[in-house]
N, C-alpha and C. Protein backbone atom coordinates (compact mmCIF):
# COMPACT_ATOMS: atom_id res chain seq x y z
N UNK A 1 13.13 -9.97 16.36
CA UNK A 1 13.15 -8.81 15.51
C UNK A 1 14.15 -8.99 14.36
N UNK A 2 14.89 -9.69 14.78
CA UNK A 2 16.34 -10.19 13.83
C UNK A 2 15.81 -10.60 12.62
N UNK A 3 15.00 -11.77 13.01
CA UNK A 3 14.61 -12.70 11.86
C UNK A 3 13.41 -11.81 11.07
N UNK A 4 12.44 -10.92 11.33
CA UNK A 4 11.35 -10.15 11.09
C UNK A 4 12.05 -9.32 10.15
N UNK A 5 13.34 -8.83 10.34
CA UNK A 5 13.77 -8.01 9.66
C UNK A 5 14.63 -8.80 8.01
N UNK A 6 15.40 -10.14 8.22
CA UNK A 6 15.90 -10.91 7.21
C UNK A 6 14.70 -10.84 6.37
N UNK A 7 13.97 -11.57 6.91
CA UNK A 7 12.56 -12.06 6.14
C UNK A 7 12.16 -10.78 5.34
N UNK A 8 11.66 -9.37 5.71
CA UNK A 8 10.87 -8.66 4.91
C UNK A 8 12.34 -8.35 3.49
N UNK A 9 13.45 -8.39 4.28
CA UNK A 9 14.75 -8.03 3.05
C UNK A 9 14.78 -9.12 2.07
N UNK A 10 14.51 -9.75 2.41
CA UNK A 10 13.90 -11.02 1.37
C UNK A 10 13.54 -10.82 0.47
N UNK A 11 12.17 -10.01 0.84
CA UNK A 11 10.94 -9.82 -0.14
C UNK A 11 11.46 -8.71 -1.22
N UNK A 12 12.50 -7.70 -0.33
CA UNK A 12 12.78 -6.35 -1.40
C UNK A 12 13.75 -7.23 -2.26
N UNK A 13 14.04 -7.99 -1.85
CA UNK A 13 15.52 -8.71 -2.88
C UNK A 13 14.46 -8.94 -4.07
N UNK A 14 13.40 -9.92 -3.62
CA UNK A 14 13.26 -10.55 -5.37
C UNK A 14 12.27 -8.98 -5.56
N UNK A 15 11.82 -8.45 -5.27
CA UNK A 15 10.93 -7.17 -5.81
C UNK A 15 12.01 -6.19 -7.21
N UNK A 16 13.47 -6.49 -6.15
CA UNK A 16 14.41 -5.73 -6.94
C UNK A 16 14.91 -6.33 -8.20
N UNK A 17 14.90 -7.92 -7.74
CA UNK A 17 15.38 -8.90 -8.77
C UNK A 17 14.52 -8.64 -10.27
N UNK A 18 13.15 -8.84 -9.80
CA UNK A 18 12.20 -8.97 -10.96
C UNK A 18 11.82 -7.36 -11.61
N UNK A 19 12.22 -5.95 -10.95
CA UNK A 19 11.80 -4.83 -11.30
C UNK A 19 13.38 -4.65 -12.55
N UNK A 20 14.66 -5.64 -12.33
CA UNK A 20 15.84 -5.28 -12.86
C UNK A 20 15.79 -6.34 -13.82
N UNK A 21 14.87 -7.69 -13.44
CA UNK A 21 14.78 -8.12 -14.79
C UNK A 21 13.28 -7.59 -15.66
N UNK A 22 12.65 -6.91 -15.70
CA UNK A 22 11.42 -6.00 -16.36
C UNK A 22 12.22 -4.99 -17.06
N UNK A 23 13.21 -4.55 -16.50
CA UNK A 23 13.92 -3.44 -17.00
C UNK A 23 15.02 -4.33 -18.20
N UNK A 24 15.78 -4.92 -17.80
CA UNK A 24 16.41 -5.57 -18.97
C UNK A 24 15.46 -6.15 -20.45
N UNK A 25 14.39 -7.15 -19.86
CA UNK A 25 13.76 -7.27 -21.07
C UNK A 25 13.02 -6.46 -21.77
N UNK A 26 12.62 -5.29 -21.33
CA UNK A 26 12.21 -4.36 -22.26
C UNK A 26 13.08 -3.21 -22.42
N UNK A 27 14.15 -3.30 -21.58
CA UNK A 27 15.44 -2.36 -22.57
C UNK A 27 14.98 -1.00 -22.14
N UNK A 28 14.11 -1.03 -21.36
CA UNK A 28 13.96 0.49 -20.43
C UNK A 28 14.12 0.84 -19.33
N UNK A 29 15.29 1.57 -18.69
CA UNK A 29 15.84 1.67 -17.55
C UNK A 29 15.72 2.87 -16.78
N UNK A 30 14.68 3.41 -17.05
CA UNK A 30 13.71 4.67 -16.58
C UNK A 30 13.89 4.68 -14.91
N UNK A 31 13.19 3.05 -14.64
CA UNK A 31 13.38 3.11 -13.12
C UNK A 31 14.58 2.32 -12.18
N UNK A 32 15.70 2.63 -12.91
CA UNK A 32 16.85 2.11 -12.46
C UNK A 32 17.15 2.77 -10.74
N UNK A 33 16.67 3.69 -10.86
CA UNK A 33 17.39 4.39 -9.47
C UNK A 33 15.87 4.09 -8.12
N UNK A 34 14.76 3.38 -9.08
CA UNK A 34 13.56 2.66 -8.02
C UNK A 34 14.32 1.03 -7.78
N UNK A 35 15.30 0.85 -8.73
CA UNK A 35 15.89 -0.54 -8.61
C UNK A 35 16.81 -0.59 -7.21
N UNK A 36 17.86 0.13 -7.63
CA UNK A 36 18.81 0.72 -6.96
C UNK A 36 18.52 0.92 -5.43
N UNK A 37 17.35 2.24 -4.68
CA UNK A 37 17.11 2.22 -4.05
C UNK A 37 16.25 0.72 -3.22
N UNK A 38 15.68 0.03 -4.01
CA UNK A 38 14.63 -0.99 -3.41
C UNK A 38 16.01 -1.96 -2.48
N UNK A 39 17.59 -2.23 -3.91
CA UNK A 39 18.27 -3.20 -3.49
C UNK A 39 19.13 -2.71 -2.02
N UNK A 40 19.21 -1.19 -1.89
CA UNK A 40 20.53 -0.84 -0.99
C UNK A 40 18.99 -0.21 0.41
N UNK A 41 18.26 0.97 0.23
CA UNK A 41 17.18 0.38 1.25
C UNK A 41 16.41 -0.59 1.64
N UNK A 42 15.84 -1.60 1.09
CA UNK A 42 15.40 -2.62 1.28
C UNK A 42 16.17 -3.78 1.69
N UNK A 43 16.83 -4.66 0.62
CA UNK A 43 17.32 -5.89 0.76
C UNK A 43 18.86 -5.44 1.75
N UNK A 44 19.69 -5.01 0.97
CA UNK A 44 20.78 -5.01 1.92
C UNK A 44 20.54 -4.31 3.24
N UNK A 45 20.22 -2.62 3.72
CA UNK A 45 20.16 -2.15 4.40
C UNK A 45 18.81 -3.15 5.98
N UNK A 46 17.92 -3.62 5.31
CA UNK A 46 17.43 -4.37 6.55
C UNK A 46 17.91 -5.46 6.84
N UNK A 47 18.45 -6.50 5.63
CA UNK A 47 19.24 -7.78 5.61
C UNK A 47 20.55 -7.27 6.81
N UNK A 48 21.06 -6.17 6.92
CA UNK A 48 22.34 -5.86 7.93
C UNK A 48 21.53 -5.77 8.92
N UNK A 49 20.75 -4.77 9.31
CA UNK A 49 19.98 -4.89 10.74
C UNK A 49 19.79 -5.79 11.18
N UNK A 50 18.75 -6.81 10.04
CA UNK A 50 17.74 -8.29 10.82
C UNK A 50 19.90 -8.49 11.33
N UNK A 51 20.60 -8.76 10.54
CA UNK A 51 22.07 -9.69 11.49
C UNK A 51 22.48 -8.80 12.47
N UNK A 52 22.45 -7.30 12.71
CA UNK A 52 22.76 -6.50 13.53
C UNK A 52 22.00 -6.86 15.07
N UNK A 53 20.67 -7.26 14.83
CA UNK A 53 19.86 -7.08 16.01
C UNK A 53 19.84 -9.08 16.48
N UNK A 54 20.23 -9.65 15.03
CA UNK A 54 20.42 -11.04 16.13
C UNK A 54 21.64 -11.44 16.63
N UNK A 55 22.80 -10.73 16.73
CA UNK A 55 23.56 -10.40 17.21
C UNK A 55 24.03 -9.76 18.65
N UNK A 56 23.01 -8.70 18.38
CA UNK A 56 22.93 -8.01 19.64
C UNK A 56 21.57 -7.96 19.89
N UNK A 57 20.85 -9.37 20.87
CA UNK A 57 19.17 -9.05 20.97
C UNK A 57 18.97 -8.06 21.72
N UNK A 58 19.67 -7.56 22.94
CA UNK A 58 19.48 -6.47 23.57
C UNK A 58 19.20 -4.97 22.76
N UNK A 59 19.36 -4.75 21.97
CA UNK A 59 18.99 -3.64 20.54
C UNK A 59 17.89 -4.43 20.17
N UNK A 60 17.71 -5.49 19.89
CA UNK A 60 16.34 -6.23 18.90
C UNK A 60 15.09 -6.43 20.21
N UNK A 61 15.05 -5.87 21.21
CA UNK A 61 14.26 -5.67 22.23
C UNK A 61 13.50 -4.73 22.09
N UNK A 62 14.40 -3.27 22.09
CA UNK A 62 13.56 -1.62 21.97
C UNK A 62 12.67 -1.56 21.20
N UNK A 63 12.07 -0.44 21.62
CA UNK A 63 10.66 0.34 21.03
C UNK A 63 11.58 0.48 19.87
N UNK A 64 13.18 1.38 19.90
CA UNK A 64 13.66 2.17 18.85
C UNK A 64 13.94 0.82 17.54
N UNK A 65 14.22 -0.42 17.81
CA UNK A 65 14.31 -1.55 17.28
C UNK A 65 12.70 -1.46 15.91
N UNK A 66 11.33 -1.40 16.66
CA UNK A 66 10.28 -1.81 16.52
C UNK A 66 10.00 -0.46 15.54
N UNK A 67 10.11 1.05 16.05
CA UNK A 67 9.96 2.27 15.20
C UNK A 67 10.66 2.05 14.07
N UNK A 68 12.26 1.44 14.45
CA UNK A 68 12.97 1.33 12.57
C UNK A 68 11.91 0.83 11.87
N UNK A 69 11.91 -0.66 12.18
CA UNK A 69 11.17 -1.42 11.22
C UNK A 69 9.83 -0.84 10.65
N UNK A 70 8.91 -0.47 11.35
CA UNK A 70 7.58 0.19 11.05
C UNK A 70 7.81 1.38 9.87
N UNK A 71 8.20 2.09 10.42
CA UNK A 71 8.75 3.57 9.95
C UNK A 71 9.24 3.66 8.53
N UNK A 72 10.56 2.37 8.45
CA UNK A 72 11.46 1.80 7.13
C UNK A 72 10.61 1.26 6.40
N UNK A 73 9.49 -0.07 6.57
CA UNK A 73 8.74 -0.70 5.85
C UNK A 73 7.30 0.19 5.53
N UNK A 74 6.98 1.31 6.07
CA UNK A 74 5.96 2.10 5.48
C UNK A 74 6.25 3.30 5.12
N UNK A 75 7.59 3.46 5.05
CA UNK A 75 8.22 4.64 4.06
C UNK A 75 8.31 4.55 2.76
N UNK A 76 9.28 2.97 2.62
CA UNK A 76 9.61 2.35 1.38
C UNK A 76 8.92 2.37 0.57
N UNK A 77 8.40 1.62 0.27
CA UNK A 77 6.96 1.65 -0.55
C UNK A 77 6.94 2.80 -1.28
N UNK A 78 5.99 3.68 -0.88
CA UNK A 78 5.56 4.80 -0.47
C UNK A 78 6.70 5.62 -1.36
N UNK A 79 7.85 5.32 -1.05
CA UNK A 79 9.11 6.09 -1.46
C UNK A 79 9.30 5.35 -2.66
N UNK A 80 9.12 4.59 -3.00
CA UNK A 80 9.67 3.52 -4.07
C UNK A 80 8.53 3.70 -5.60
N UNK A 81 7.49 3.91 -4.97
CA UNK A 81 5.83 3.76 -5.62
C UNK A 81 5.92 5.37 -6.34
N UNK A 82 6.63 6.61 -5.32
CA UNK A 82 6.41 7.81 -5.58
C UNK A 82 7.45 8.32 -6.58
N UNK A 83 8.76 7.26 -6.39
CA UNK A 83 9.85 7.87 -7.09
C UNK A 83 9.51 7.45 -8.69
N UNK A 84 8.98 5.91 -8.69
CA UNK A 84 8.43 5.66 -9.68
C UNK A 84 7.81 6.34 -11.37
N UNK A 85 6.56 6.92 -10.53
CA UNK A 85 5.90 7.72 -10.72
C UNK A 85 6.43 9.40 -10.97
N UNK A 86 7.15 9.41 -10.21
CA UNK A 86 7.96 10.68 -10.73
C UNK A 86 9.18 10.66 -11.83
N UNK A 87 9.59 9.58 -12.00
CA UNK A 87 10.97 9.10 -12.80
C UNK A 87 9.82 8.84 -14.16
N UNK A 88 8.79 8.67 -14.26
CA UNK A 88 7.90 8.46 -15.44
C UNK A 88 7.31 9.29 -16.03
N UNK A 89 7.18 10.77 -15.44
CA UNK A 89 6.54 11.73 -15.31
C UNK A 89 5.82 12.59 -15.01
N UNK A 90 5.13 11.62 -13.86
CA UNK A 90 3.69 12.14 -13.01
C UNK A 90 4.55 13.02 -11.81
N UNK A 91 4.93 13.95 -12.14
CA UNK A 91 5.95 15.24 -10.89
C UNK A 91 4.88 15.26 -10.16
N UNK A 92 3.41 14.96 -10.30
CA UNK A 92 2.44 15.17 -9.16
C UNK A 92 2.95 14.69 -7.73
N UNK A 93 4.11 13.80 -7.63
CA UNK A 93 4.44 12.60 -7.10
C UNK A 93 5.20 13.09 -5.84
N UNK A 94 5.86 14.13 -6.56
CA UNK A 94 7.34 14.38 -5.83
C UNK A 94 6.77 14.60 -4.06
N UNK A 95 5.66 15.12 -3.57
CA UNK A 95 5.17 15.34 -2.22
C UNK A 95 5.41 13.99 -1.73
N UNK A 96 5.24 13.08 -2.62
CA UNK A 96 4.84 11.67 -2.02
C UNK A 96 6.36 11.00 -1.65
N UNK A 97 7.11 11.55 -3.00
CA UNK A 97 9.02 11.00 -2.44
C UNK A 97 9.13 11.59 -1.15
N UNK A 98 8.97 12.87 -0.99
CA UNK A 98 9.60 13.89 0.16
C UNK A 98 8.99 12.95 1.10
N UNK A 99 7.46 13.26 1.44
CA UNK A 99 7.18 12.46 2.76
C UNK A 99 7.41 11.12 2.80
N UNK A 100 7.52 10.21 2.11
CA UNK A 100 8.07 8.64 2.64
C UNK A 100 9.37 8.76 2.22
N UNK A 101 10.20 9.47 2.14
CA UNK A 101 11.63 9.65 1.98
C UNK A 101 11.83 10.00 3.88
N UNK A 102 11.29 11.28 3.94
CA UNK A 102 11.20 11.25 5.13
C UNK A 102 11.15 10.36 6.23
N UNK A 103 9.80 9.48 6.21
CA UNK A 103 9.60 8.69 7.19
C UNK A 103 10.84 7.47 7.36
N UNK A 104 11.14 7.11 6.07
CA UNK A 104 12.81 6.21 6.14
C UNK A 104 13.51 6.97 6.76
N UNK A 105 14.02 8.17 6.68
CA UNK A 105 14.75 8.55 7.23
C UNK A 105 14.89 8.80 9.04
N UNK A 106 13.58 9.31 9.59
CA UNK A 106 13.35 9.05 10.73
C UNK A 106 13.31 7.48 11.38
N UNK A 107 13.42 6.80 10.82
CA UNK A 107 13.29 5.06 10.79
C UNK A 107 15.25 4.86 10.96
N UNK A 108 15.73 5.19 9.86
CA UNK A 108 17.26 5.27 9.93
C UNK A 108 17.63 5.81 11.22
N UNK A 109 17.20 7.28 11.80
CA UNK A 109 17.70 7.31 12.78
C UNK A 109 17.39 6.73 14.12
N UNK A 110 15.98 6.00 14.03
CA UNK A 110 15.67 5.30 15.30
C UNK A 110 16.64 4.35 15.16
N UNK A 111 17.17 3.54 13.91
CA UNK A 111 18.26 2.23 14.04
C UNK A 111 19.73 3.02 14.64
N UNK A 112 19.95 3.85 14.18
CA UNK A 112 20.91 4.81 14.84
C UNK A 112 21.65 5.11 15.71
N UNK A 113 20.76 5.46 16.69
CA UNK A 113 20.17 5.98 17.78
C UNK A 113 20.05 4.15 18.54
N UNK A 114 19.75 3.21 18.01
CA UNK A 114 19.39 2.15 18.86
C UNK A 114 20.73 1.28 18.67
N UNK A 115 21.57 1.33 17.82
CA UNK A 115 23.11 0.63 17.55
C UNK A 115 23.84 1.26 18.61
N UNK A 116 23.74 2.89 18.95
CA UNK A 116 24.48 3.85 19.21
C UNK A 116 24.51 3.57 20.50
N UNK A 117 23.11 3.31 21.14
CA UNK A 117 22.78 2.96 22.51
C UNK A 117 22.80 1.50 22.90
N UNK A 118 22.57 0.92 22.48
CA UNK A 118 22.81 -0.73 22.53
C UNK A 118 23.31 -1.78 22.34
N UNK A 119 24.06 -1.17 21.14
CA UNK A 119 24.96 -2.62 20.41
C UNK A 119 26.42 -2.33 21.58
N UNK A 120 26.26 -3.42 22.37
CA UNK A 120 28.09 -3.18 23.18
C UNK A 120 28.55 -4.19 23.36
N UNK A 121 30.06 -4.11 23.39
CA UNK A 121 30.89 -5.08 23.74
C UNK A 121 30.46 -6.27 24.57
N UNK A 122 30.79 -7.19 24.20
CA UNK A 122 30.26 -8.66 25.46
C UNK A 122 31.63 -9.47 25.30
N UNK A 123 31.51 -9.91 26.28
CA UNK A 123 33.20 -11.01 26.98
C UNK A 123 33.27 -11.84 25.50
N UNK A 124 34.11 -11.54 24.75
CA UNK A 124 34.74 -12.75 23.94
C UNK A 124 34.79 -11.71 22.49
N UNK A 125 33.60 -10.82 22.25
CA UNK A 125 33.19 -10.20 21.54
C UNK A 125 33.97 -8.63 21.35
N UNK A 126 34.61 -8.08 20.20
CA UNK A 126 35.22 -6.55 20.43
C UNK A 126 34.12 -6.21 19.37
């Protein structure tokens, strides 16, 4: 689950890379805060988990392990695609931030909830 999770933070890294270089070369920074979010939900925030859960595989075991990931990777999008679209002008959108804003967020607390319960001390380890 460790590595499942590096790997997709991967993908938000260059998504973020290339949406922040689109924005520099055309000098329009409209979707700075679709940048923003892609780099700190996406790349960093799963890049810590995928090392959180290979760390502690006993957390990278759970259902609650398997709900983050699902939950986080079909929120994003969704959240990223809607904020987009709303930061451009289409306010038609905003239902679409709320509910995949949402579903990250229920995703956050399954990781939560699964650190809270699982990540523990081991002999050598504080």
């Amino acid at each position: 689950m460790g590595i499942r999770f590096l790997k997709i933070a991967v993908i938000y890294l260059f998504i973020g890379a290339l949406l922040g270089g689109y924005m520099g070369a055309t000098e329009n920074f409209a979707l700075a805060p679709v940048h923003a979010h892609v780099a700190l939900l996406g790349w960093a925030s799963l890049a810590l988990a995928g090392l959180i859960y290979q760390l502690y595989p006993a957390a990278a075991l759970t259902l609650l392990a398997r709900i983050h990931f699902w939950l986080h990777n079909i929120g994003l999008p969704f959240f990223m695609l809607g904020l987009g679209l709303v930061l451009t002008g289409h306010t038609a959108a905003t239902p679409i931030v709320s509910i995949s804003a949402s579903i990250v967020i229920i995703g956050l607390a399954a990781f939560t909830a699964n650190v809270l319960m699982n990540v523990k001390t081991t002999a050598g380890r504080q």
